[in-house]
Protein backbone atom coordinates (compact mmCIF):
# COMPACT_ATOMS: atom_id res chain seq x y z
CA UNK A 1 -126.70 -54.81 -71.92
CA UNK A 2 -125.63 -55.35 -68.63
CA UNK A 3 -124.66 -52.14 -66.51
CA UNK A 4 -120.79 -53.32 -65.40
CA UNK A 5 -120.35 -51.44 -62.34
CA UNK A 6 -122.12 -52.94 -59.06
CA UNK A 7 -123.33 -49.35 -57.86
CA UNK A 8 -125.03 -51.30 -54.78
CA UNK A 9 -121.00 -51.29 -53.87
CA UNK A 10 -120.13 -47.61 -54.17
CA UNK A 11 -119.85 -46.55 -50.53
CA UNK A 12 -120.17 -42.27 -51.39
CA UNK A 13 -121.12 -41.29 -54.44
CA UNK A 14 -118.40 -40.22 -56.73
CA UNK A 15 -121.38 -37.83 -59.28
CA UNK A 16 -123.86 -35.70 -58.29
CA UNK A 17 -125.73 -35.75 -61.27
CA UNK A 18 -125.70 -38.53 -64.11
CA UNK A 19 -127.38 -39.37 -67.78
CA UNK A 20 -127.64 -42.56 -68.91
CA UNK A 21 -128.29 -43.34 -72.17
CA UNK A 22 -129.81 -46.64 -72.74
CA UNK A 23 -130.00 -48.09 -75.87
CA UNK A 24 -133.59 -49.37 -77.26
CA UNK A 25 -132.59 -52.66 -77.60
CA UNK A 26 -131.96 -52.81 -74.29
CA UNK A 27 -135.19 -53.42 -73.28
CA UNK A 28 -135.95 -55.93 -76.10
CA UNK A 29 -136.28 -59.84 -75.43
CA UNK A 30 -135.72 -61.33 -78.97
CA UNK A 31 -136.40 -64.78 -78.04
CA UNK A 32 -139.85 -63.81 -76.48
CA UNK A 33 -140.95 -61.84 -79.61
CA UNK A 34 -141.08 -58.52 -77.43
CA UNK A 35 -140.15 -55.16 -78.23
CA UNK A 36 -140.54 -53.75 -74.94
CA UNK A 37 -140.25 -56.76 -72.14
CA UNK A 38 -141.80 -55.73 -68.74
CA UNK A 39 -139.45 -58.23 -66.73
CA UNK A 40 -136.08 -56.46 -68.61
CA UNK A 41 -137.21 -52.86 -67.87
CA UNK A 42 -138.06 -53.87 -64.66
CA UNK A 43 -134.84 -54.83 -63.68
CA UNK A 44 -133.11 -51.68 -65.00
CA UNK A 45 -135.72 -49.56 -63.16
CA UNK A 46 -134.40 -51.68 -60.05
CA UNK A 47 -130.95 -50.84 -61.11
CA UNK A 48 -131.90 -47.01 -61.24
CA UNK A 49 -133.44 -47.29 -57.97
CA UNK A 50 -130.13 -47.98 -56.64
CA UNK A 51 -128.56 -45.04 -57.96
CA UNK A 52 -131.85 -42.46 -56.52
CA UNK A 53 -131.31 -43.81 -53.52
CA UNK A 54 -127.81 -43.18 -53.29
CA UNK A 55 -128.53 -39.40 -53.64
CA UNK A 56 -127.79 -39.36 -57.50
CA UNK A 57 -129.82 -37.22 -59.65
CA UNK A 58 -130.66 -39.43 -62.94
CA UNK A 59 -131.76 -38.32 -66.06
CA UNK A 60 -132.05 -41.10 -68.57
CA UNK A 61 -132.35 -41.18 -72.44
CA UNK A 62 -133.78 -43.70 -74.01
CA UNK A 63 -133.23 -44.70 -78.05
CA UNK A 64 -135.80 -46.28 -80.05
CA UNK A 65 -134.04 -49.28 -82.07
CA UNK A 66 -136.50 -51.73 -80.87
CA UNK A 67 -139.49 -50.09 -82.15
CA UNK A 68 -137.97 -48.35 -85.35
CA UNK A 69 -135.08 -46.83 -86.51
CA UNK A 70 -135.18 -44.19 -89.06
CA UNK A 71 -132.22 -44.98 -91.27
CA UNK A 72 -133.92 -48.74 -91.94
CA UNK A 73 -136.79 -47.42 -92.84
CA UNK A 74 -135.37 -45.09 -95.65
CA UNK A 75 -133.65 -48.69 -96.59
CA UNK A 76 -137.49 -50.05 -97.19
CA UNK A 77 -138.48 -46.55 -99.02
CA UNK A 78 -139.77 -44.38 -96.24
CA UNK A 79 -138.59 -41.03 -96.54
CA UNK A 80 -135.67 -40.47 -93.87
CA UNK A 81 -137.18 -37.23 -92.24
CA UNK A 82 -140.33 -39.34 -91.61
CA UNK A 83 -138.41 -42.76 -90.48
CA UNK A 84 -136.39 -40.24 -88.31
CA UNK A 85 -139.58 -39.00 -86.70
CA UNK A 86 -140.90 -42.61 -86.55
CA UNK A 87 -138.13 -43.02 -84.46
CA UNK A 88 -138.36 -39.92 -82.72
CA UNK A 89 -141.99 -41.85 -81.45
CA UNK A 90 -140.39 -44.81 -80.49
CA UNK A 91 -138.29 -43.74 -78.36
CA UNK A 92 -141.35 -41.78 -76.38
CA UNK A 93 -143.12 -45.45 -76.10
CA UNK A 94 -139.75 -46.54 -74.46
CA UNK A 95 -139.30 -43.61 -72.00
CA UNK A 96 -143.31 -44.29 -71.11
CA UNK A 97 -142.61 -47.81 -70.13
CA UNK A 98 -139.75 -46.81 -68.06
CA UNK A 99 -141.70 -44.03 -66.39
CA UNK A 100 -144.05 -47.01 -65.43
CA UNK A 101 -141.37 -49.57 -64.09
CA UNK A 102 -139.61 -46.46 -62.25
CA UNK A 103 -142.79 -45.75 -60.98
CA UNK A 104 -143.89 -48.91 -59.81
CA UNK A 105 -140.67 -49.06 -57.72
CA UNK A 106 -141.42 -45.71 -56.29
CA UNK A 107 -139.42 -43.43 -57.68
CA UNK A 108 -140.94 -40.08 -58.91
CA UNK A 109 -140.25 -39.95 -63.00
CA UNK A 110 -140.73 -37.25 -65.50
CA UNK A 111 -140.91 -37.27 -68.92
CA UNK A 112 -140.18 -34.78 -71.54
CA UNK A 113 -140.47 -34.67 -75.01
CA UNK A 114 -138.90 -32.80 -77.89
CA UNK A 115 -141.98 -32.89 -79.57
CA UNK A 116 -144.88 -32.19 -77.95
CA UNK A 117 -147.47 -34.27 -76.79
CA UNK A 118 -148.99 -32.89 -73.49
CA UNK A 119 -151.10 -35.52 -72.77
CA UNK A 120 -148.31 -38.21 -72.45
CA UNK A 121 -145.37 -36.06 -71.23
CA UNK A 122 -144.55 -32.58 -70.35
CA UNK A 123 -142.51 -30.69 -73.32
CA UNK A 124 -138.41 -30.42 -72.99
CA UNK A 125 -138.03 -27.55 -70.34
CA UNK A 126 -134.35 -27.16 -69.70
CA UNK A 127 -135.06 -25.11 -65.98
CA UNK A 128 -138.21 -27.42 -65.10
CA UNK A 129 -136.08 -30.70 -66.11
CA UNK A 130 -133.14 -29.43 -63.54
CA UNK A 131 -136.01 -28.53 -61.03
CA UNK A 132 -137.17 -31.96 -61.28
CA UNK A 133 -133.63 -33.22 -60.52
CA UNK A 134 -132.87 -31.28 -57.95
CA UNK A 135 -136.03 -32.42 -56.23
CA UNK A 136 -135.14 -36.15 -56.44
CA UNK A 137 -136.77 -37.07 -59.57
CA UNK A 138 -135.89 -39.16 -62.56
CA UNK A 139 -135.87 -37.35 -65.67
CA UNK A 140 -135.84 -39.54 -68.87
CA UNK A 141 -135.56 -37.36 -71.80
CA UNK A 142 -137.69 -38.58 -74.86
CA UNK A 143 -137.90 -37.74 -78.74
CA UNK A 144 -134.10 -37.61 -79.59
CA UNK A 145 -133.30 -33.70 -80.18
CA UNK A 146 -136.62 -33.19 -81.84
CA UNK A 147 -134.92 -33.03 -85.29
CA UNK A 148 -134.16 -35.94 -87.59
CA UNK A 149 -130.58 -36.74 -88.96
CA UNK A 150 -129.74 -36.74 -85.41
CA UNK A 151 -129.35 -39.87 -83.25
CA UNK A 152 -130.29 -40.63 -79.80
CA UNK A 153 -126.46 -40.60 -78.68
CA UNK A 154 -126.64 -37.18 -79.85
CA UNK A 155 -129.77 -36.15 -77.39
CA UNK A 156 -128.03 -37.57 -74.70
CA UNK A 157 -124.76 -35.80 -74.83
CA UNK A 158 -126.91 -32.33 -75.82
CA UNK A 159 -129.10 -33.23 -72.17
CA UNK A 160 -126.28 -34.40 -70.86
CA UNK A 161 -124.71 -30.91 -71.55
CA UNK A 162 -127.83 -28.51 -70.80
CA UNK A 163 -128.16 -29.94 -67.24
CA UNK A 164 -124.83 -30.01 -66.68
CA UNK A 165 -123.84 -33.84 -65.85
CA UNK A 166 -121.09 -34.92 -64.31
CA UNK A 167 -120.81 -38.06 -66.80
CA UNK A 168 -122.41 -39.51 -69.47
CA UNK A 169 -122.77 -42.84 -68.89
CA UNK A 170 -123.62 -45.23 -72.16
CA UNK A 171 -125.39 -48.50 -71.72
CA UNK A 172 -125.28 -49.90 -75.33
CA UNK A 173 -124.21 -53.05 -77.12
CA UNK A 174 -120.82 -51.40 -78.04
CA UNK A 175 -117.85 -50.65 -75.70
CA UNK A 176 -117.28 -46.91 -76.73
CA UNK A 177 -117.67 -44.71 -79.80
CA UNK A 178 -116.82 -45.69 -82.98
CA UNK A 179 -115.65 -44.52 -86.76
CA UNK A 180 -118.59 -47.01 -87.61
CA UNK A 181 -121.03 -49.56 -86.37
CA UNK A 182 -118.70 -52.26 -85.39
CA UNK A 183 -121.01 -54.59 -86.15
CA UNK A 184 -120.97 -54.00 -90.10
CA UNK A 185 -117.59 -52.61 -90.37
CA UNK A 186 -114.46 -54.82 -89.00
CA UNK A 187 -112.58 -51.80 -90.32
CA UNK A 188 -114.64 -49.76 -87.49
CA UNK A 189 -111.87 -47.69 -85.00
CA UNK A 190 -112.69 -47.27 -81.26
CA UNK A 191 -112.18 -43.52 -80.32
């Protein structure tokens, strides 16, 4: 999805601190056949680089819809608490190739997981993710909430809330929040 505002044009920033919560298939190219396509998450990392340098602390969350989502795999028979984990994983393997694009363009990232896995990413640390903010780096916060039956739009506004953003900013292939997946259900209200 494309991010609407041109932040390249906001003469003072309006937040000091911001989470963005990027859907998986966001960094998807269908018509290539990739899940993760270096070229797309390069250009969002570009986008993010904007907003660093702008003085904007970033924190990012990232959801896993491109790898696997849990609720189609209990569609196929996998058991929903393990498709929700599966999930959980995918969205780590998203938040890694971000690291590396936001990386690549110089900006300092962290990651950190609700569930561990120390030699990838540094655990979910509420004070050492703010610390990382303050100091200028990108935090993208992996592994959904760390629980199943919860979705990634969930982490985000639970980050969102523990490090005290001034918005939540969603960057999804829907407008808003909805009753239902407008995709499936015409009947599907915009809040």
């Amino acid at each position: 999805p494309e991010i609407l505002v041109k932040v390249s044009s906001v003469k003072k920033p309006h937040y000091r601190r911001i989470l963005l919560k990027l859907s998986g298939e966001a960094l998807e190219n269908r018509a290539k056949g990739l899940h993760i396509d270096p070229e797309i998450v390069g250009k969002i990392a570009r986008r993010v680089q904007v907003v660093v340098n702008q003085g904007i602390q970033v924190a990012m969350v990232v959801g896993g819809g491109n790898i696997f989502r849990g609720v189609s795999g209990e569609a196929r028979g996998i058991d929903r608490n393990t498709g929700d984990y599966m999930g959980m994983l995918a969205t780590i393997m998203n938040g890694l190739a971000l690291q590396n694009m936001l990386e690549k363009t110089g900006i300092a990232t962290r990651v950190q997981t609700a569930i561990e896995m120390r030699q990838v990413a540094e655990p979910f640390i509420l004070r050492r993710a703010v610390r990382h903010l303050e100091k200028g780096r990108v935090v993208i916060f992996a592994g959904g909430t760390g629980n199943p039956y919860f979705s990634t739009d969930t982490a985000a506004a639970l980050r969102a809330s523990e490090i005290k953003a001034d918005v939540l900013l969603k960057a999804t292939k829907v407008d808003g929040i909805y009753t239902a997946d407008p995709f499936k259900d015409p009947e599907a209200k915009r809040y």
